[in-house]
C-alpha atoms as a PDB file:
ATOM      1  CA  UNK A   1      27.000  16.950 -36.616  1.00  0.00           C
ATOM      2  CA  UNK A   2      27.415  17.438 -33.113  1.00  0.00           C
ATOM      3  CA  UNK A   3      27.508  14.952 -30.658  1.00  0.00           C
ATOM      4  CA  UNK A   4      24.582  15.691 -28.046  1.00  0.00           C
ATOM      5  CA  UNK A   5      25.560  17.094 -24.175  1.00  0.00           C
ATOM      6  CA  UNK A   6      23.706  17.929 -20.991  1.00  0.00           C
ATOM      7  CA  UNK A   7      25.090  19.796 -18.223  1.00  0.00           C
ATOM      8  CA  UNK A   8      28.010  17.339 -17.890  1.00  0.00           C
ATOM      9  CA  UNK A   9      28.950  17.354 -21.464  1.00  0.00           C
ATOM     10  CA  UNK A  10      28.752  15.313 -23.946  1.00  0.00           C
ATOM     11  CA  UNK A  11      26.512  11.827 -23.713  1.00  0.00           C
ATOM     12  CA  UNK A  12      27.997   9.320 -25.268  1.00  0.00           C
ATOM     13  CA  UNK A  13      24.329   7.324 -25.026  1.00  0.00           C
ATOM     14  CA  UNK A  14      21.098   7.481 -24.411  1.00  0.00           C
ATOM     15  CA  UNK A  15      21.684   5.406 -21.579  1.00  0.00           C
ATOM     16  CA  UNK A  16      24.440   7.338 -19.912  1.00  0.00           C
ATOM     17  CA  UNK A  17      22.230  10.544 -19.584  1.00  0.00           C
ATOM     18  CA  UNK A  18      18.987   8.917 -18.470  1.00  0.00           C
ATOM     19  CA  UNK A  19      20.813   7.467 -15.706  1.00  0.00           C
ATOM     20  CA  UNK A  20      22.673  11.204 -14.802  1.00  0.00           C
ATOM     21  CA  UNK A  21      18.732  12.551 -15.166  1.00  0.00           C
ATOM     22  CA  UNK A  22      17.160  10.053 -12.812  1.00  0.00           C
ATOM     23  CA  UNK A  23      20.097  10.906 -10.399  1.00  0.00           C
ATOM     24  CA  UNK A  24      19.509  14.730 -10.431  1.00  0.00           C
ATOM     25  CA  UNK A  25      15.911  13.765 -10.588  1.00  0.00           C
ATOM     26  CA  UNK A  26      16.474  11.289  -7.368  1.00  0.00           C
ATOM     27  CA  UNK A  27      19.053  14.152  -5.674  1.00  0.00           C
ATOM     28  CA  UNK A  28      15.686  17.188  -6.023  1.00  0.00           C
ATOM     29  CA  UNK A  29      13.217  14.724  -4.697  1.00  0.00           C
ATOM     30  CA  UNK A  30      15.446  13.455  -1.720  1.00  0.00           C
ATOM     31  CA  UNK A  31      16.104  17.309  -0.621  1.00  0.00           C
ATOM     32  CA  UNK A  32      12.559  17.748  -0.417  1.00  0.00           C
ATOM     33  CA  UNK A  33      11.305  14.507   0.851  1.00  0.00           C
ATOM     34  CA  UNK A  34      14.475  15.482   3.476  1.00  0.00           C
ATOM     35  CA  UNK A  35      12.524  18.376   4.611  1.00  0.00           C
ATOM     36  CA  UNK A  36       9.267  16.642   5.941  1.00  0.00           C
ATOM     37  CA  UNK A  37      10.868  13.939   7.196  1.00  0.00           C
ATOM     38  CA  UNK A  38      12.806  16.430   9.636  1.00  0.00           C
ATOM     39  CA  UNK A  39       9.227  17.930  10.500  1.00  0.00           C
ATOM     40  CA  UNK A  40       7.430  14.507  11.115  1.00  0.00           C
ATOM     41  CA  UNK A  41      10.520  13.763  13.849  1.00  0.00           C
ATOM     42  CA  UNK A  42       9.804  17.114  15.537  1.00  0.00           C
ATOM     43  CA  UNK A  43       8.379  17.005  19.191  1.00  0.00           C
ATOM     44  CA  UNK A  44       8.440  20.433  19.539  1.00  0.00           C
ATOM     45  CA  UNK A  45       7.920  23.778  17.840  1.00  0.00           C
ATOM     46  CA  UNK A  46      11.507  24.821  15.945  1.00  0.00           C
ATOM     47  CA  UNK A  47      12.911  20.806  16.617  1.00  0.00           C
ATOM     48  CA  UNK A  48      15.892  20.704  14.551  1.00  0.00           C
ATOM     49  CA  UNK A  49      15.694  16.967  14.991  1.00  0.00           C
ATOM     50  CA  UNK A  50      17.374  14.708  12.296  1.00  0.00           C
ATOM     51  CA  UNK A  51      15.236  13.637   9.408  1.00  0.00           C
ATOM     52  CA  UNK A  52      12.793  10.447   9.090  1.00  0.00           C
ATOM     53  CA  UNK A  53      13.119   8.419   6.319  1.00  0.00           C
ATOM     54  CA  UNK A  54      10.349   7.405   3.390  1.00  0.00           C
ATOM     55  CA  UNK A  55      10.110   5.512   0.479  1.00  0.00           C
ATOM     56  CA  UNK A  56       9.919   7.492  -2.737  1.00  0.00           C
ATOM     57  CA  UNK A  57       9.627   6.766  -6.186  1.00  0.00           C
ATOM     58  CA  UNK A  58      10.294  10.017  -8.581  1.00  0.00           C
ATOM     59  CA  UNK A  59       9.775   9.083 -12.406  1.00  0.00           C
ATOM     60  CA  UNK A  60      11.712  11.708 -15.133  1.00  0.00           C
ATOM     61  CA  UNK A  61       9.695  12.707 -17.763  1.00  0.00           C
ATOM     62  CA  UNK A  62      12.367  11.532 -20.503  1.00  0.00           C
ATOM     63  CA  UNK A  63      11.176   8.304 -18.899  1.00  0.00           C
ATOM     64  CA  UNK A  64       7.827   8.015 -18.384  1.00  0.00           C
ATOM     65  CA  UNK A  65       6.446   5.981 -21.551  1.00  0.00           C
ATOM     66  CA  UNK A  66       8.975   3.199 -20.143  1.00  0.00           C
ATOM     67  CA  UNK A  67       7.474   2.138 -16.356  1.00  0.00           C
ATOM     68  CA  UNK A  68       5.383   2.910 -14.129  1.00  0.00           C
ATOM     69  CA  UNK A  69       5.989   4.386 -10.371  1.00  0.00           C
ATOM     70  CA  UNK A  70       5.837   2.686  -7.763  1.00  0.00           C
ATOM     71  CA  UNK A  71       2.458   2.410  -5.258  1.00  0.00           C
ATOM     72  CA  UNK A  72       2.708   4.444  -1.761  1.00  0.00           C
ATOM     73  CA  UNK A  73      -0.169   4.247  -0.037  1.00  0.00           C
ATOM     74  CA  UNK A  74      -0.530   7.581   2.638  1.00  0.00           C
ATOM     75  CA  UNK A  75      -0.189   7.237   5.809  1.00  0.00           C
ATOM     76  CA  UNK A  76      -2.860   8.704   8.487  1.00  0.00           C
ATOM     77  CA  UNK A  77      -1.539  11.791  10.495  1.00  0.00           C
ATOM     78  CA  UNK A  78      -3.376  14.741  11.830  1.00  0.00           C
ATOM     79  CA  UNK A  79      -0.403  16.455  13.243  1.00  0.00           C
ATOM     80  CA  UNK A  80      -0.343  20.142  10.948  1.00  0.00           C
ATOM     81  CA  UNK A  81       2.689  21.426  11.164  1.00  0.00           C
ATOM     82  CA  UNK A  82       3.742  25.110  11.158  1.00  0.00           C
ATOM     83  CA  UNK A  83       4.671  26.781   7.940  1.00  0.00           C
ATOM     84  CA  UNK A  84       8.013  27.379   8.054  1.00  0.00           C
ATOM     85  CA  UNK A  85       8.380  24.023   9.189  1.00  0.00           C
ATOM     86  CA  UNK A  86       6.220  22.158   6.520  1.00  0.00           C
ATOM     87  CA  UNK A  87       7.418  20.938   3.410  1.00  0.00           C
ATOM     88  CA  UNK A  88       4.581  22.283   1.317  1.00  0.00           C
ATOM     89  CA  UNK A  89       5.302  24.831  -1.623  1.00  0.00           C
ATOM     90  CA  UNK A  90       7.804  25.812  -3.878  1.00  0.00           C
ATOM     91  CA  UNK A  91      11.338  25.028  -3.421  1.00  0.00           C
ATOM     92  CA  UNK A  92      14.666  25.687  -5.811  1.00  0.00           C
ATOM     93  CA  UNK A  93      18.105  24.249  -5.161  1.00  0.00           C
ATOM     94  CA  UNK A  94      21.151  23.172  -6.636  1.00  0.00           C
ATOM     95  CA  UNK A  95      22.974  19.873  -6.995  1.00  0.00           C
ATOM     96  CA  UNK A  96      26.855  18.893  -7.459  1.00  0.00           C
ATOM     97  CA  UNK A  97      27.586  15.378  -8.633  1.00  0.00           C
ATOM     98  CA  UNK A  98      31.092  14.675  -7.064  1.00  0.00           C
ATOM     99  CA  UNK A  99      31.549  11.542  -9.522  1.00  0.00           C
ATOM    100  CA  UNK A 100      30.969  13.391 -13.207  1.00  0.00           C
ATOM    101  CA  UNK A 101      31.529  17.106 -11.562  1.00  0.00           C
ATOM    102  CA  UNK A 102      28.209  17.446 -13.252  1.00  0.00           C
ATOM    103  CA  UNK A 103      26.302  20.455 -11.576  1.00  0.00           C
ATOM    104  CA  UNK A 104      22.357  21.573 -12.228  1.00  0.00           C
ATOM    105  CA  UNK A 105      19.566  23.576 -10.688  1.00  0.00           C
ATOM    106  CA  UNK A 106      15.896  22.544 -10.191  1.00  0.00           C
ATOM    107  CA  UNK A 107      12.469  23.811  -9.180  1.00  0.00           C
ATOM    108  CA  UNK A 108      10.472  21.329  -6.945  1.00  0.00           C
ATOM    109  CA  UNK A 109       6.838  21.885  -5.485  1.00  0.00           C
ATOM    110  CA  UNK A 110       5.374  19.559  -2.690  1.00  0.00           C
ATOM    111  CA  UNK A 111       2.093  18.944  -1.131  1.00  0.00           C
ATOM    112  CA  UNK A 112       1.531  17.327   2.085  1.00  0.00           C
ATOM    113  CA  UNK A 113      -1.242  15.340   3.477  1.00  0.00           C
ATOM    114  CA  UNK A 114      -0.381  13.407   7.228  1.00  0.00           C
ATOM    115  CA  UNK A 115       2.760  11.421   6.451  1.00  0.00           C
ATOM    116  CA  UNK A 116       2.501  11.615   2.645  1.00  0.00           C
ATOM    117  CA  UNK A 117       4.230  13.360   0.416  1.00  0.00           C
ATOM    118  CA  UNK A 118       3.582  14.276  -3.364  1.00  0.00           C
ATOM    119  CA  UNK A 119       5.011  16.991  -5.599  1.00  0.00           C
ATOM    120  CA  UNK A 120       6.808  17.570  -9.411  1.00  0.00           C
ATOM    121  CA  UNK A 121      10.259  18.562  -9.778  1.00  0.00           C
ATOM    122  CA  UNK A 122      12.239  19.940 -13.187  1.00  0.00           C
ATOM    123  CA  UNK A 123      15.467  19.549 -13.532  1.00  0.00           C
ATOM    124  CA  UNK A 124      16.889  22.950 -15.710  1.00  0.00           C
ATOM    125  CA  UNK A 125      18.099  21.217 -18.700  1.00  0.00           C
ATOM    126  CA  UNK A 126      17.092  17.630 -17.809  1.00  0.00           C
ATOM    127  CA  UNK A 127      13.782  15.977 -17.452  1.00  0.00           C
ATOM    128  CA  UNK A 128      10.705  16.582 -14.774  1.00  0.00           C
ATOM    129  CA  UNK A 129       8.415  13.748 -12.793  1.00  0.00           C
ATOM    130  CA  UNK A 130       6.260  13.138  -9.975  1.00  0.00           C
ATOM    131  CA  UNK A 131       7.294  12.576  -6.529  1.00  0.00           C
ATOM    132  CA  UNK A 132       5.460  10.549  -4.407  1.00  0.00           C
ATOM    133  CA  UNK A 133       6.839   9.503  -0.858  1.00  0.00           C
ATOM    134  CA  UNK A 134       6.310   8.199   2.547  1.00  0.00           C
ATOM    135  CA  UNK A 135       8.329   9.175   5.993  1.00  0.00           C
ATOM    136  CA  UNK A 136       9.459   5.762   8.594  1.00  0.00           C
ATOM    137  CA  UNK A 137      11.728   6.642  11.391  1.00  0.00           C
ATOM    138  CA  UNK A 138      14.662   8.721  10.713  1.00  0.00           C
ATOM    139  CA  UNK A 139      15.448   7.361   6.683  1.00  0.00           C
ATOM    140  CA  UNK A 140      14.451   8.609   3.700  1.00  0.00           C
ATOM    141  CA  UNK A 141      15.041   5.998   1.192  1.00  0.00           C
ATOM    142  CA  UNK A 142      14.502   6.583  -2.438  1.00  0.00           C
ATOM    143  CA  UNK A 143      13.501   4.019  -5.497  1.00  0.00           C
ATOM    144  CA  UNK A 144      13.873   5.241  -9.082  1.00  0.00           C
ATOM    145  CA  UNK A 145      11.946   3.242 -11.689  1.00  0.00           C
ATOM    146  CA  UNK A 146      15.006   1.823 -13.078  1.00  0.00           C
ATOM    147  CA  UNK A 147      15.129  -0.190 -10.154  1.00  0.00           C
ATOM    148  CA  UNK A 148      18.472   1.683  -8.780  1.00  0.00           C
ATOM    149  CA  UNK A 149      18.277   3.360  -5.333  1.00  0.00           C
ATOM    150  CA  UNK A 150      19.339   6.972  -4.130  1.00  0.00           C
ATOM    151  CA  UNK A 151      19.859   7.351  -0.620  1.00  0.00           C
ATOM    152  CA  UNK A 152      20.916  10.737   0.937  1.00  0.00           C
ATOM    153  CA  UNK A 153      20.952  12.536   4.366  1.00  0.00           C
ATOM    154  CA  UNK A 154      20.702  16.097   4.920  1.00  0.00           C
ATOM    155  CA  UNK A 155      19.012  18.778   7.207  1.00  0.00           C
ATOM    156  CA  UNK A 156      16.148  20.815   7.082  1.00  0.00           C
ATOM    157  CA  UNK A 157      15.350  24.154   8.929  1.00  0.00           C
ATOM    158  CA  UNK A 158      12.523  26.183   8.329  1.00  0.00           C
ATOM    159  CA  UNK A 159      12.886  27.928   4.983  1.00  0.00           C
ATOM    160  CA  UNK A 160      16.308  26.049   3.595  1.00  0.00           C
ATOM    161  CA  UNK A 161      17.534  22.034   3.332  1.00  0.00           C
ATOM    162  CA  UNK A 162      20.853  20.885   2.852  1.00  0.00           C
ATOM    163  CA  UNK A 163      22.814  17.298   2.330  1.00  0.00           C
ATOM    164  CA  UNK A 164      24.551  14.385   0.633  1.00  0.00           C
ATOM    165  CA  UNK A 165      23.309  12.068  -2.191  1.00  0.00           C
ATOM    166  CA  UNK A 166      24.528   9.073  -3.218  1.00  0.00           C
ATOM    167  CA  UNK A 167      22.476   6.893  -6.927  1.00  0.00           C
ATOM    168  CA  UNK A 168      24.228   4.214  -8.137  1.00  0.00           C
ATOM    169  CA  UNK A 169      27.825   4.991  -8.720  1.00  0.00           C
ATOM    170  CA  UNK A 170      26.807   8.866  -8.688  1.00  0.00           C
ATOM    171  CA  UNK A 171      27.364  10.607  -5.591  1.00  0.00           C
ATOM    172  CA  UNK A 172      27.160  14.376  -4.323  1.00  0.00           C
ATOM    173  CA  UNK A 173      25.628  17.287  -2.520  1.00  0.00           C
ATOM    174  CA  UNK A 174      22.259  19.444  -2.890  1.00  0.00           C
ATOM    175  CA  UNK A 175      20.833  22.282  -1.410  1.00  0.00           C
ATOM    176  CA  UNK A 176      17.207  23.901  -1.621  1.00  0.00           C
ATOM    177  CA  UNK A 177      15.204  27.361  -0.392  1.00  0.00           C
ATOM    178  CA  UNK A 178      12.116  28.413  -0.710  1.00  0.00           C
END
């Protein structure tokens, strides 16, 4: 019998891959949480300002029957922005995990009401979950329901987003288009 794998190779536990899920998981919501926080900062029209920052919870699917997400309550904003500068819609993107060389693609769609963020991402070959998420200053900060946190910074311009990662030990770089 073979031993299971996911994009990294083999898992040696259960344990091992929900973690590397919940980081790719962490890594697609970031990108996109990444892109309306640069939007939010904007003063002007076609501001490449650097991004805000906002809580987020995002729960994997292969996870789900175990927690619950976290509560954001939305924020009041009646700012639109343009569309090639809003978040909302489909996105795809890659990620590169510098720590297990692990690599992975995902599909991501947001929505966008004032200052709050929701969506679903899938991971190709890992799990899917909801994103929910806020935007505060120039941070996006990201809580996974294990209770580890993924922070990452990156930049956003119109149709394309681009940045670091870091959850838990895990560390790398992402990049999304729509």
């Amino acid at each position: 019998m073979n031993a299971p794998t996911d994009l990294a190779g083999p898992v040696p536990d259960r344990s091992l891959r929900r973690k590397r899920m919940i980081g790719a998981a962490a890594l697609l919501s970031t990108c996109l949480l990444l892109t309306v926080g640069c939007t939010s900062s904007s003063k002007g029209k076609g501001s490449n300002s650097p991004a805000s920052t906002a809580p987020v919870t995002t729960q994997p699917a292969s996870t789900a029957s175990n927690s619950t997400p976290a509560d954001t309550s939305p924020a009041t904003s009646s700012a639109p922005a343009s569309s090639s500068d809003d978040i909302a819609g489909d996105w795809t993107g890659t990620f590169a995990n510098s720590t297990t060389g692990q690599t992975g693609t995902f599909a991501v769609t947001f929505s966008r009401q004032g200052e709050t963020i929701t969506g679903h991402i899938t991971i190709n070959g890992g799990g899917s979950g909801t994103i929910n998420g806020t935007l505060s200053g120039n941070k996006i900060t990201f809580g996974t329901i294990t209770g580890s946190t993924t922070t990452f910074d990156g930049s956003f311009s119109g149709n394309s987003m681009s940045g670091t990662y870091k959850a838990g030990a895990d560390n790398g770089t992402w990049m999304a288009t729509r």
